[in-house]
Structures are given as structure tokens and as C-alpha cells.
C-alpha atoms as a PDB file:
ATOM      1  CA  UNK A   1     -81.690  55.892  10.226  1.00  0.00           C
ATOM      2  CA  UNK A   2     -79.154  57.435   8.049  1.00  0.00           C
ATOM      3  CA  UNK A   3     -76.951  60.579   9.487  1.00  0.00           C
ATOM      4  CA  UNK A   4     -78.641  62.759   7.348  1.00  0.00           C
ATOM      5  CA  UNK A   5     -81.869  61.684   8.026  1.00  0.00           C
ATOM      6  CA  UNK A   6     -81.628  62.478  11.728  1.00  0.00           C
ATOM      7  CA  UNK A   7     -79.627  65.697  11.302  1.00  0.00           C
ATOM      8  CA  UNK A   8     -82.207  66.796   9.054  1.00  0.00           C
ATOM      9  CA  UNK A   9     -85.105  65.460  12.030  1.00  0.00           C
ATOM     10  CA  UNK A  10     -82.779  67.706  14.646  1.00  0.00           C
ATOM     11  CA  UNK A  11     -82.582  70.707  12.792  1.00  0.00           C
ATOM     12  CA  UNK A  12     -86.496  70.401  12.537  1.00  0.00           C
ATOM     13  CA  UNK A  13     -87.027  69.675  16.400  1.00  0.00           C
ATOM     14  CA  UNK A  14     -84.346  71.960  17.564  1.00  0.00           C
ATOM     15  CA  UNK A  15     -83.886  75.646  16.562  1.00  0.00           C
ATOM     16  CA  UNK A  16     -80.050  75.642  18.471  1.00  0.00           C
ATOM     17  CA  UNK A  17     -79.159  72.963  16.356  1.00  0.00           C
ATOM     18  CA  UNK A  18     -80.034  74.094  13.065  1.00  0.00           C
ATOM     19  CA  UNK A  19     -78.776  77.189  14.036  1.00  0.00           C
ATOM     20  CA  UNK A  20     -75.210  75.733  15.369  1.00  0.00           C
ATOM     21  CA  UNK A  21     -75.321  73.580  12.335  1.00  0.00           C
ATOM     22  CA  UNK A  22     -75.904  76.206   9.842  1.00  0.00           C
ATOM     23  CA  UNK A  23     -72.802  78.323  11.894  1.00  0.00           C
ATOM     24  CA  UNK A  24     -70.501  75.775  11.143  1.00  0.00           C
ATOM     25  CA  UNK A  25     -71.041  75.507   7.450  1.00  0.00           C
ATOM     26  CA  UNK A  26     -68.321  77.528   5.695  1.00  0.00           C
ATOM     27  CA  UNK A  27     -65.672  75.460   8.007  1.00  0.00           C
ATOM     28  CA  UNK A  28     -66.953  72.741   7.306  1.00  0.00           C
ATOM     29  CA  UNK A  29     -66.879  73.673   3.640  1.00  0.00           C
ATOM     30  CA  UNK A  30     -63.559  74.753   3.112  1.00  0.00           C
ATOM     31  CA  UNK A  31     -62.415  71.446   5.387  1.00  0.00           C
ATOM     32  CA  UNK A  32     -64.493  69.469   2.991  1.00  0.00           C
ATOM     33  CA  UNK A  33     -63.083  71.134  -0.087  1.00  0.00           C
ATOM     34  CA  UNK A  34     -59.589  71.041   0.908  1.00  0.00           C
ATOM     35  CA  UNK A  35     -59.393  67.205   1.752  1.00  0.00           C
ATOM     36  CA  UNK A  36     -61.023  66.612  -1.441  1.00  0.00           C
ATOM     37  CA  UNK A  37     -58.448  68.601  -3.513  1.00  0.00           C
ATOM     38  CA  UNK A  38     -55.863  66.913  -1.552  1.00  0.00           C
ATOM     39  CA  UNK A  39     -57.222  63.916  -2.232  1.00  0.00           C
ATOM     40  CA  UNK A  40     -57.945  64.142  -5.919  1.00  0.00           C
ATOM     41  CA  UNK A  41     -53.833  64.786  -6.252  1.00  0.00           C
ATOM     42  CA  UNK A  42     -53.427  61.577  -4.412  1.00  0.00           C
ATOM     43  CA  UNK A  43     -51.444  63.724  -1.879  1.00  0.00           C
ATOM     44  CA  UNK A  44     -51.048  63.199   1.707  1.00  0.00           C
ATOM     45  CA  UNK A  45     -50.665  65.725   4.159  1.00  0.00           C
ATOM     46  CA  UNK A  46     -47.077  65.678   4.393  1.00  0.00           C
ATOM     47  CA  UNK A  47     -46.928  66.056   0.730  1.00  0.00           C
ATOM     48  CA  UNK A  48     -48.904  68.635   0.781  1.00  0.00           C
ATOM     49  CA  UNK A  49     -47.343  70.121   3.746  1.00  0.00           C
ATOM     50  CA  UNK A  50     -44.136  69.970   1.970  1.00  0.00           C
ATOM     51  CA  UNK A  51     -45.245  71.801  -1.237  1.00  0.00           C
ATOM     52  CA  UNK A  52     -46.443  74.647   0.683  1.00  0.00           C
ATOM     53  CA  UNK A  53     -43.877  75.018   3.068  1.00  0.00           C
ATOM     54  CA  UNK A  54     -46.552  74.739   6.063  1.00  0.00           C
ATOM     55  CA  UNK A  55     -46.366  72.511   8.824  1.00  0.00           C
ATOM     56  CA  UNK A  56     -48.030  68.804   8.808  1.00  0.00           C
ATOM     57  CA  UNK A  57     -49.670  69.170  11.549  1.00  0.00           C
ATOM     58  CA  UNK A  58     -51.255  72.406  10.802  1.00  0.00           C
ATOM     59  CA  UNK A  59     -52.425  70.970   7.590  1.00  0.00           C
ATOM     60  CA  UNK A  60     -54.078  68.407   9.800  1.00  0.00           C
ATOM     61  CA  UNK A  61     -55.778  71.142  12.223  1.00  0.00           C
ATOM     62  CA  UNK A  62     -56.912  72.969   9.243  1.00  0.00           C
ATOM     63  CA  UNK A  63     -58.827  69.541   7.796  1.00  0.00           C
ATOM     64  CA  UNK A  64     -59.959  68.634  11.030  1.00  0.00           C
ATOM     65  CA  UNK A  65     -61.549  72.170  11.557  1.00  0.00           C
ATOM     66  CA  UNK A  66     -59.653  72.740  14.705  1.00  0.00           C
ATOM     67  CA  UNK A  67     -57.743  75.818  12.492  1.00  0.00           C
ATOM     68  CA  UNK A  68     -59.157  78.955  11.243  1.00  0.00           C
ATOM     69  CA  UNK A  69     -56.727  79.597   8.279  1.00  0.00           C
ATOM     70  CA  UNK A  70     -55.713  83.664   6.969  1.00  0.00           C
ATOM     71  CA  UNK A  71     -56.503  83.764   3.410  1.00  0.00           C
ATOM     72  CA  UNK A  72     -53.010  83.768   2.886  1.00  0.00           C
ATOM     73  CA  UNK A  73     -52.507  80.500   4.099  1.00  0.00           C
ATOM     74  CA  UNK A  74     -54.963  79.022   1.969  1.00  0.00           C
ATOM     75  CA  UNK A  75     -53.295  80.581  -1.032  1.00  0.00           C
ATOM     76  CA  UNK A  76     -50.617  78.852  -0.299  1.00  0.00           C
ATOM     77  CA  UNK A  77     -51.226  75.471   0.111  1.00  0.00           C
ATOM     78  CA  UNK A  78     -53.614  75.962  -2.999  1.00  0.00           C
ATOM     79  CA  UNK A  79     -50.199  76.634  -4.649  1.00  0.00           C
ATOM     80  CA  UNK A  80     -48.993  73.907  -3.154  1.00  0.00           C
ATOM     81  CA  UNK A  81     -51.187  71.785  -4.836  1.00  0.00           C
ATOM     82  CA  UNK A  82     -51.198  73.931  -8.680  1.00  0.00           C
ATOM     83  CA  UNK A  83     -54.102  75.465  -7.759  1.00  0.00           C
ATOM     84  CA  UNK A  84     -56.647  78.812  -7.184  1.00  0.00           C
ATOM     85  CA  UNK A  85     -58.323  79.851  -4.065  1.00  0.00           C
ATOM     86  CA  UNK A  86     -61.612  81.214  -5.347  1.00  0.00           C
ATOM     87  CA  UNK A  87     -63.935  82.691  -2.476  1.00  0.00           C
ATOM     88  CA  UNK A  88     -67.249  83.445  -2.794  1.00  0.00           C
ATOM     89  CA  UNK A  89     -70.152  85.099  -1.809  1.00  0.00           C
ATOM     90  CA  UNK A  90     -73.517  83.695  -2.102  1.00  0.00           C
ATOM     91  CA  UNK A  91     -77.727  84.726  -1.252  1.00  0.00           C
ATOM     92  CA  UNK A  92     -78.709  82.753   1.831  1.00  0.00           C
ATOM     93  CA  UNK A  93     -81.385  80.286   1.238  1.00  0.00           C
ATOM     94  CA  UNK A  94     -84.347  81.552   2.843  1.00  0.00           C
ATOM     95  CA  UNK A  95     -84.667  79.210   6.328  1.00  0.00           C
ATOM     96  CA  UNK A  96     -87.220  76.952   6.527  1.00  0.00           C
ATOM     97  CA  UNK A  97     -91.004  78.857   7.517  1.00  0.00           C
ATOM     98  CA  UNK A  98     -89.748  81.984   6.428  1.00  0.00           C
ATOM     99  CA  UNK A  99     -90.438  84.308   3.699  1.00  0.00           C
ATOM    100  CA  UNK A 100     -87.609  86.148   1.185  1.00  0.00           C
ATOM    101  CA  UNK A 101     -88.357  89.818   0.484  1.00  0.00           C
END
């Protein structure tokens, strides 16, 4: 069985988890997104770090999740990599067994 395959079977069997899951999903979006713009730059974090004037290691909490970042910490280390910080707002997808008004 496939990780997604069996988070997809918990978050059927088990309300809390879905629910935990679905909790974590902007951090885990903007940790997602930030490695990945690293990344594409062929950057590591100390480069990164050192663009932005932030500390390695706090680079490294933010990607790991273990760091909520201020927006205007994010604005700068999308600086330091010759970038934007565009935040949005989306509709919720309705959950699963329920109805949208």
C-alpha cells in the first residue's frame, strides 16, 4: 500500500485524523512550497540563509514545519531567492458527506 493510499483509508476510518490532517495543511503547504523554490534555484539552505540574512537553522525549522514564520520573514527569504510571496485565500472544498450551500 502506497502512503497515500492509506492516508486516504485513515481519513475515511477516522474523523480525528482527517481532521488533524486537514489542520496541518497550509504548513505543510508553505513547507512544501518553500523547499521546492529553494530547490528549483539549486540553493541550499545556507545559501539561502545567506541571501536573506536569516539564520540556517531557522531556515531549516521553517522547512521542517517546526517554525511558524511572520509574513515578514517569508518576504524575505522570498527576496532572498528573487522572488514574490503571494498569499491566498481560497473556498474550502466541501468535506466528504457533506453538502455546500
Amino acid at each position: 500500500m502506497k502512503l497515500r493510499e492509506f492516508v486516504e483509508e485513515q481519513e475515511r476510518l477516522d474523523p480525528e485524523f482527517a481532521e488533524a490532517r486537514h489542520e496541518f495543511q497550509p504548513e505543510a503547504a508553505l513547507m512544501r512550497a518553500m523547499i521546492e523554490a529553494r530547490q528549483s534555484q539549486n540553493l541550499t539552505q545556507k545559501e539561502l540563509a545567506e541571501r536573506c540574512g536569516i539564520a540556517q537553522a531557522e531556515i531549516s525549522r521553517i522547512e521542517r514545519g517546526i517554525r511558524n514564520p511572520s509574513i515578514r520573514v517569508l518576504q524575505k527569504i522570498a527576496e532572498g531567492m528573487d522572488m514574490y510571496l503571494q498569499i491566498s485565500f481560497l473556498p474550502r472544498d466541501p468535506q466528504p458527506g457533506t453538502r455546500s450551500a
